[in-house]
PDB file of N, CA and C in Angstrom:
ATOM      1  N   UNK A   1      -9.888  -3.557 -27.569  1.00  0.00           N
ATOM      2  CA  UNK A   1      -8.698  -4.357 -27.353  1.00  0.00           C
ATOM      3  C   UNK A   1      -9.025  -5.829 -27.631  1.00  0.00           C
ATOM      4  N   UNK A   2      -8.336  -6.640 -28.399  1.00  0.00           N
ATOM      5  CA  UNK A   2      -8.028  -8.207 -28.532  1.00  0.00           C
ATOM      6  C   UNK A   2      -8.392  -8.846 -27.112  1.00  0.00           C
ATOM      7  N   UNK A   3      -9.098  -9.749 -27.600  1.00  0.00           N
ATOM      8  CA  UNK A   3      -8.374 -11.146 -26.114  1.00  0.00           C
ATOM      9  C   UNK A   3      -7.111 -11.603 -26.329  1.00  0.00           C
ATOM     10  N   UNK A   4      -6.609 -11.283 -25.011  1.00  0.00           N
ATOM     11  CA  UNK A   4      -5.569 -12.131 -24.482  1.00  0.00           C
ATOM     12  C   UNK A   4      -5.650 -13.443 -25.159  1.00  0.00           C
ATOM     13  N   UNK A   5      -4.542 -14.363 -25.459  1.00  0.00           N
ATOM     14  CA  UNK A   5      -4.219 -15.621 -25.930  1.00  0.00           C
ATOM     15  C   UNK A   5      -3.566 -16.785 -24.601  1.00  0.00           C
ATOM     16  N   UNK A   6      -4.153 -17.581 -24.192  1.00  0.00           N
ATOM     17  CA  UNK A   6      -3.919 -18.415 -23.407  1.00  0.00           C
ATOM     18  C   UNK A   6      -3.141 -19.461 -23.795  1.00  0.00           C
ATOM     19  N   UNK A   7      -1.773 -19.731 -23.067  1.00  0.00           N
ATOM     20  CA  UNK A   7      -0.761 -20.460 -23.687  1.00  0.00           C
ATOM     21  C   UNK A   7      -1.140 -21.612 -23.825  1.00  0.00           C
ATOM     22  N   UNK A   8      -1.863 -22.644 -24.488  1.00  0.00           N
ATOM     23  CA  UNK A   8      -2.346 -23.719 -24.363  1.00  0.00           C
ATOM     24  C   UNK A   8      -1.566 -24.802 -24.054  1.00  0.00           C
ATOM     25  N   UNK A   9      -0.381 -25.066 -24.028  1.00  0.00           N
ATOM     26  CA  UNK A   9       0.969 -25.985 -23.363  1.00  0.00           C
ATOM     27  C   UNK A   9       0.558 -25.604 -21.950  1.00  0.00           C
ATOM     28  N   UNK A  10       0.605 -24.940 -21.161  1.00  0.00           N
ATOM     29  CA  UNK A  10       0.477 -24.012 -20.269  1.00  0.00           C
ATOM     30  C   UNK A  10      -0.815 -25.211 -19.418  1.00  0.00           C
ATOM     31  N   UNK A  11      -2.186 -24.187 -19.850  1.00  0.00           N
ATOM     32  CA  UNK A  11      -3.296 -24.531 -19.752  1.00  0.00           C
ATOM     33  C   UNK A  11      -3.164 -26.224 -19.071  1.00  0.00           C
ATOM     34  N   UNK A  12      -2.666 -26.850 -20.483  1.00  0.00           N
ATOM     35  CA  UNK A  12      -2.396 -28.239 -20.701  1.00  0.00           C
ATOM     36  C   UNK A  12      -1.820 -29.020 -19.376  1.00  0.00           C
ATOM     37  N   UNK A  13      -1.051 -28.271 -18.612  1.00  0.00           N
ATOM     38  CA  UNK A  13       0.060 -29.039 -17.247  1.00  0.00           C
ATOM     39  C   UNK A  13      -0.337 -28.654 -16.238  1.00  0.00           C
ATOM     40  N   UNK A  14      -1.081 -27.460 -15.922  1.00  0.00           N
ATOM     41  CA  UNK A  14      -1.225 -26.889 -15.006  1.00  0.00           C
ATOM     42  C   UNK A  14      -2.996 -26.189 -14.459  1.00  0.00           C
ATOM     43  N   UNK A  15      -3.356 -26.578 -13.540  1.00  0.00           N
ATOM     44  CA  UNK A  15      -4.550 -26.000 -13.195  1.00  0.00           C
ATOM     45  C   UNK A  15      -4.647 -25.181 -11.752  1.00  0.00           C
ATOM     46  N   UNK A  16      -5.471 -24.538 -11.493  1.00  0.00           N
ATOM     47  CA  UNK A  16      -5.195 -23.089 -10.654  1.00  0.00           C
ATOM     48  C   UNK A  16      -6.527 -24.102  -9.459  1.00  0.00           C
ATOM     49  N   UNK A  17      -6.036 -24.191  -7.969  1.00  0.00           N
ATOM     50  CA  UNK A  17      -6.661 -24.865  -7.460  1.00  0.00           C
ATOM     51  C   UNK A  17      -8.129 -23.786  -6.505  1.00  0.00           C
ATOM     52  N   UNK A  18      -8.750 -24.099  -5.468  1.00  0.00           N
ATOM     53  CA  UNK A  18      -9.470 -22.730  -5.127  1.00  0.00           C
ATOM     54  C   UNK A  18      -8.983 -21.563  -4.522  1.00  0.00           C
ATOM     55  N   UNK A  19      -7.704 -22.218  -3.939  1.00  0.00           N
ATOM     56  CA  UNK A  19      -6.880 -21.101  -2.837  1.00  0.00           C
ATOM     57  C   UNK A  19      -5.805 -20.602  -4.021  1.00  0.00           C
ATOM     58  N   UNK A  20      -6.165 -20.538  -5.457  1.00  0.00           N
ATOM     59  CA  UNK A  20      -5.311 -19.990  -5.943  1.00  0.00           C
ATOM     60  C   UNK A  20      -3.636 -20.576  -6.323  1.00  0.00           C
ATOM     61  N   UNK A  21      -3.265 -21.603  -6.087  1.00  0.00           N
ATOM     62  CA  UNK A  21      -2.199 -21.921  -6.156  1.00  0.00           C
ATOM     63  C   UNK A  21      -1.904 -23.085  -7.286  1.00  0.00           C
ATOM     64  N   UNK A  22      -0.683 -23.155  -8.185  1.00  0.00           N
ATOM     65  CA  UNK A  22      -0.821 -24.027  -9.481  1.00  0.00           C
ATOM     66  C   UNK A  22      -0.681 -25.684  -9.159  1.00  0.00           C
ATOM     67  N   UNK A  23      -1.185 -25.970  -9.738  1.00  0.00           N
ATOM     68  CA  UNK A  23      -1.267 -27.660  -9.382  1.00  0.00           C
ATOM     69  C   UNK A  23      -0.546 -28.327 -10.630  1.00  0.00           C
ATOM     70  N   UNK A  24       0.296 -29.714 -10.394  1.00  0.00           N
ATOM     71  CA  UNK A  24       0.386 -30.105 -11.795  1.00  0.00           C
ATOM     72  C   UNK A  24       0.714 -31.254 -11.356  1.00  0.00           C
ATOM     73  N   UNK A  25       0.927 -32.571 -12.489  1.00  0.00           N
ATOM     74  CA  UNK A  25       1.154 -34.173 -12.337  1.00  0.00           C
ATOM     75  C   UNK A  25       2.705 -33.770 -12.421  1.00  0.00           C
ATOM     76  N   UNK A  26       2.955 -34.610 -11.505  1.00  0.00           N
ATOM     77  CA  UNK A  26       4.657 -34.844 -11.549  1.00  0.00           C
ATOM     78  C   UNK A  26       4.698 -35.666 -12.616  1.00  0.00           C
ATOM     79  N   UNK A  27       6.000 -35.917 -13.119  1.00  0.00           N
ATOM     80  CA  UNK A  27       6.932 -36.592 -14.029  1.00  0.00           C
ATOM     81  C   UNK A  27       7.180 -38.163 -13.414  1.00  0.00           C
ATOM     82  N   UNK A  28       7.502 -38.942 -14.615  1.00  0.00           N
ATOM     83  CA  UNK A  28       8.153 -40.220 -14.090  1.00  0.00           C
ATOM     84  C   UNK A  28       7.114 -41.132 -14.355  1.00  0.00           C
ATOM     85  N   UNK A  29       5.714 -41.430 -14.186  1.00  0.00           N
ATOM     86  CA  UNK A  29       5.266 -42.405 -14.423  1.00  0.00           C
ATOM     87  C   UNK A  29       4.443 -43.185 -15.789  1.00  0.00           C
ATOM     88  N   UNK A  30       5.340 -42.672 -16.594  1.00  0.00           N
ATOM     89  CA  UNK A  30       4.587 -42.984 -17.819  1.00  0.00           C
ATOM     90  C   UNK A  30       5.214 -44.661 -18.242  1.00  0.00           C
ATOM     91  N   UNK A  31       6.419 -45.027 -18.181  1.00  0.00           N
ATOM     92  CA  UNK A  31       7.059 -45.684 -18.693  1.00  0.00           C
ATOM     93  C   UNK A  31       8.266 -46.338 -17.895  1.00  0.00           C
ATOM     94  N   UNK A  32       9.034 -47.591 -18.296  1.00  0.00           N
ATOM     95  CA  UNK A  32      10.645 -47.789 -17.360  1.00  0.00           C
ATOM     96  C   UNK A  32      10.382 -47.985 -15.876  1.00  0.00           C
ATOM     97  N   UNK A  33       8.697 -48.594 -15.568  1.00  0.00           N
ATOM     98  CA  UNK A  33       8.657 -48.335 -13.898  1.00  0.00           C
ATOM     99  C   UNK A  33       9.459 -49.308 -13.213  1.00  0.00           C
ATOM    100  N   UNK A  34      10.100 -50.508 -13.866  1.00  0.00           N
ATOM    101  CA  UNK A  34      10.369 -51.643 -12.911  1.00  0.00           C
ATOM    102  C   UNK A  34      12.041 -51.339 -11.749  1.00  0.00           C
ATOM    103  N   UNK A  35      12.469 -50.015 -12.572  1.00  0.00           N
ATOM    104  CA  UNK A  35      13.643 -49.820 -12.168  1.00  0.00           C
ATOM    105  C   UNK A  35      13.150 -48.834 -10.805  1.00  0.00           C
ATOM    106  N   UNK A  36      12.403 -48.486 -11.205  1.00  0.00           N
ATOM    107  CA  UNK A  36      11.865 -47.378  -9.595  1.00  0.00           C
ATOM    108  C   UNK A  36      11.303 -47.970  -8.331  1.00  0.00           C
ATOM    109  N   UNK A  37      11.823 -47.484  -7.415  1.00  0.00           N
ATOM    110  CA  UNK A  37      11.508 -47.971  -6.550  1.00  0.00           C
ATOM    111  C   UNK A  37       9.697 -47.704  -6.068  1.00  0.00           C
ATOM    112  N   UNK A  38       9.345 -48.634  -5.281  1.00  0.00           N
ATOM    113  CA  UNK A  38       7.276 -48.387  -5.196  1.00  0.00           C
ATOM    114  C   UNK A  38       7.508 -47.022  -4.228  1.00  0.00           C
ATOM    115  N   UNK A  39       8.220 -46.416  -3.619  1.00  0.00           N
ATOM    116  CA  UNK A  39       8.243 -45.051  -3.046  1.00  0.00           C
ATOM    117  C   UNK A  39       8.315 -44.044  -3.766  1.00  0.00           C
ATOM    118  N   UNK A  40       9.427 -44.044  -4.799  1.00  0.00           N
ATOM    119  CA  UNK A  40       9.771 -43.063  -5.404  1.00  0.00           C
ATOM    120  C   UNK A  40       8.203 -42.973  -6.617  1.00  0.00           C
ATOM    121  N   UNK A  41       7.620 -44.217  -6.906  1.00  0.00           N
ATOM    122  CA  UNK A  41       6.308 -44.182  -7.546  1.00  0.00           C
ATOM    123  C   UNK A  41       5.204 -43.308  -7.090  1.00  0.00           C
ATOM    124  N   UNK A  42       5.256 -43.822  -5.778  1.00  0.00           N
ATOM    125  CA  UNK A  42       4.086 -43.347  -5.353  1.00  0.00           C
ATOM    126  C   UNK A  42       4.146 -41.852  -4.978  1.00  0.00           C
ATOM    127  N   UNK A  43       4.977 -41.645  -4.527  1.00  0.00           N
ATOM    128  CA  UNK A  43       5.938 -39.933  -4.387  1.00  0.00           C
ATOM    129  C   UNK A  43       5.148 -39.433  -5.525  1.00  0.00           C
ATOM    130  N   UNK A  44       5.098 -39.551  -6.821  1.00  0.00           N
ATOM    131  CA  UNK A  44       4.594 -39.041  -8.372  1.00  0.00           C
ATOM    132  C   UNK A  44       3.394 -39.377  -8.295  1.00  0.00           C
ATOM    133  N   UNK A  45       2.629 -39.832  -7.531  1.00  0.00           N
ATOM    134  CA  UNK A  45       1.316 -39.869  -7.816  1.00  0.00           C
ATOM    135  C   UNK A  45       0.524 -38.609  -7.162  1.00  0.00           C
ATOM    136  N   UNK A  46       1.157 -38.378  -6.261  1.00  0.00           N
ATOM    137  CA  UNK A  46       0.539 -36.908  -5.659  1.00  0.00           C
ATOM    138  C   UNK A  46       1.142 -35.795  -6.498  1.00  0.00           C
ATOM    139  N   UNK A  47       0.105 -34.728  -6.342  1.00  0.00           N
ATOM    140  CA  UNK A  47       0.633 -33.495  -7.501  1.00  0.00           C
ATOM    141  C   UNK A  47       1.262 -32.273  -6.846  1.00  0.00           C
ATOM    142  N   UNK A  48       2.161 -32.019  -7.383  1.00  0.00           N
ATOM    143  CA  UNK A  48       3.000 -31.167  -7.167  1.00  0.00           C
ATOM    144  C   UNK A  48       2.322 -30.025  -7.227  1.00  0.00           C
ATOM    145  N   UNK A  49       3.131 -28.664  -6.446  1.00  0.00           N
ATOM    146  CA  UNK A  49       2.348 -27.407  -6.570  1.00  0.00           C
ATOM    147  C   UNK A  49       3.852 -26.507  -7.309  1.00  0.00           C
ATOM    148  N   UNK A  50       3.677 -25.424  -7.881  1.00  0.00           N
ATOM    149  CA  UNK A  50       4.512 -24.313  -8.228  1.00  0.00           C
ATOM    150  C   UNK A  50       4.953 -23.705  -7.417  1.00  0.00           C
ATOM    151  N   UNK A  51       6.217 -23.555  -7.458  1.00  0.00           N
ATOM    152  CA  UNK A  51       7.012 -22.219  -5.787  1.00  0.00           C
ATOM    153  C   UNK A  51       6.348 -20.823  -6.283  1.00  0.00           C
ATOM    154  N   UNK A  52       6.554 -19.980  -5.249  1.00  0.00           N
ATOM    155  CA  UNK A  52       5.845 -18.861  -5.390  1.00  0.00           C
ATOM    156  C   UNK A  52       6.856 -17.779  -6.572  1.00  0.00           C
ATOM    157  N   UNK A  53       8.211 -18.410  -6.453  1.00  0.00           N
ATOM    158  CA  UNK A  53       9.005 -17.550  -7.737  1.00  0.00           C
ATOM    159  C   UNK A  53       8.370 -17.813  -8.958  1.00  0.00           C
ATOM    160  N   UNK A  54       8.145 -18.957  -9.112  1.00  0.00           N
ATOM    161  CA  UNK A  54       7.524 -18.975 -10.911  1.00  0.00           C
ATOM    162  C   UNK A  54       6.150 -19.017 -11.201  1.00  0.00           C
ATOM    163  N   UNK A  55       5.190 -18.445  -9.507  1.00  0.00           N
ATOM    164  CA  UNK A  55       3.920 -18.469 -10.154  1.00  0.00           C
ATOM    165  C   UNK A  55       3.609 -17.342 -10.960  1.00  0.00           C
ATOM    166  N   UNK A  56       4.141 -16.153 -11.238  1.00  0.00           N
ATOM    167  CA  UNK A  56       3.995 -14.624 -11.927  1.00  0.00           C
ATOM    168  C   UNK A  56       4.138 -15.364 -13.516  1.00  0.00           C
ATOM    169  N   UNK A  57       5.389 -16.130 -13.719  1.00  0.00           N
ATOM    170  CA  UNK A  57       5.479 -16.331 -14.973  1.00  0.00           C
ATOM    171  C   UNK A  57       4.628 -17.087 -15.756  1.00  0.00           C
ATOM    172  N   UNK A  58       4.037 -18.408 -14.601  1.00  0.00           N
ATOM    173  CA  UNK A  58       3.101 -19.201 -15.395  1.00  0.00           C
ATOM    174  C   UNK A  58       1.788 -18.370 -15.377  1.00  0.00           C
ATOM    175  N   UNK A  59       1.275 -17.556 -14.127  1.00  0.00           N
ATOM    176  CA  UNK A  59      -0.087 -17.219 -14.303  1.00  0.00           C
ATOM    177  C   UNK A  59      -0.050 -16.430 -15.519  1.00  0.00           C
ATOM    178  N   UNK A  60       0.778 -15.705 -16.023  1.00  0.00           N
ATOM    179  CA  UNK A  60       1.325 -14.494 -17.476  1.00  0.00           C
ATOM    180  C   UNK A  60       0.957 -15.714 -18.310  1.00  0.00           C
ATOM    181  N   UNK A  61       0.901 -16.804 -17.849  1.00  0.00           N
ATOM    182  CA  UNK A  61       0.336 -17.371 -19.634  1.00  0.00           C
ATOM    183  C   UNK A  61      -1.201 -17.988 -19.572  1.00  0.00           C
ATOM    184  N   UNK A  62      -1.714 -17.562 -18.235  1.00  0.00           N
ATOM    185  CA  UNK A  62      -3.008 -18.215 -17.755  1.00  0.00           C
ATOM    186  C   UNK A  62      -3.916 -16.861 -18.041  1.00  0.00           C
ATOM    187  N   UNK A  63      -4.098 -16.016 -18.902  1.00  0.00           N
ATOM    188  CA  UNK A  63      -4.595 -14.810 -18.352  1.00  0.00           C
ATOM    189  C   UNK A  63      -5.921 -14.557 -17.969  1.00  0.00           C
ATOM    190  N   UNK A  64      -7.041 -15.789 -18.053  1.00  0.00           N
ATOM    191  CA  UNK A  64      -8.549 -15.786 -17.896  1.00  0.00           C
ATOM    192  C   UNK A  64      -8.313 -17.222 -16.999  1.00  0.00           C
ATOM    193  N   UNK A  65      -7.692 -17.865 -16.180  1.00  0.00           N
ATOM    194  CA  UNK A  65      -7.734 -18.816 -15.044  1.00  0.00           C
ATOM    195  C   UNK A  65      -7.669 -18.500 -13.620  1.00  0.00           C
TER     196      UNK A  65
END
């Protein structure tokens, strides 16, 4: 049998932490910061995790993580 192909977009946003659960950078701070407020900034600096509905779909593209 082939190896599995690892979605590399995928790979790219998201990393699998030790307890198993997906980690990723929130959105928003690349650019346009002066209009945001320093809360809503700093809110995006901590990383977001995946709900447990869409972890089946992303781990389906993680298949060796």
């Amino acid at each position: 049998m082939p190896k599995m192909k690892t979605r590399s977009s995928v790979a790219k946003r998201f990393s699998i932490t030790a307890s198993g659960k997906l980690k990723f950078k929130k959105k928003g701070l690349r650019h346009i910061l002066e209009k945001r407020s320093s809360a809503s900034k700093r809110h995006c600096r901590k990383p977001g995790f995946v709900s447990k509905a869409d972890m089946p779909r992303i781990k389906a593209c993680l298949p060796y993580a």
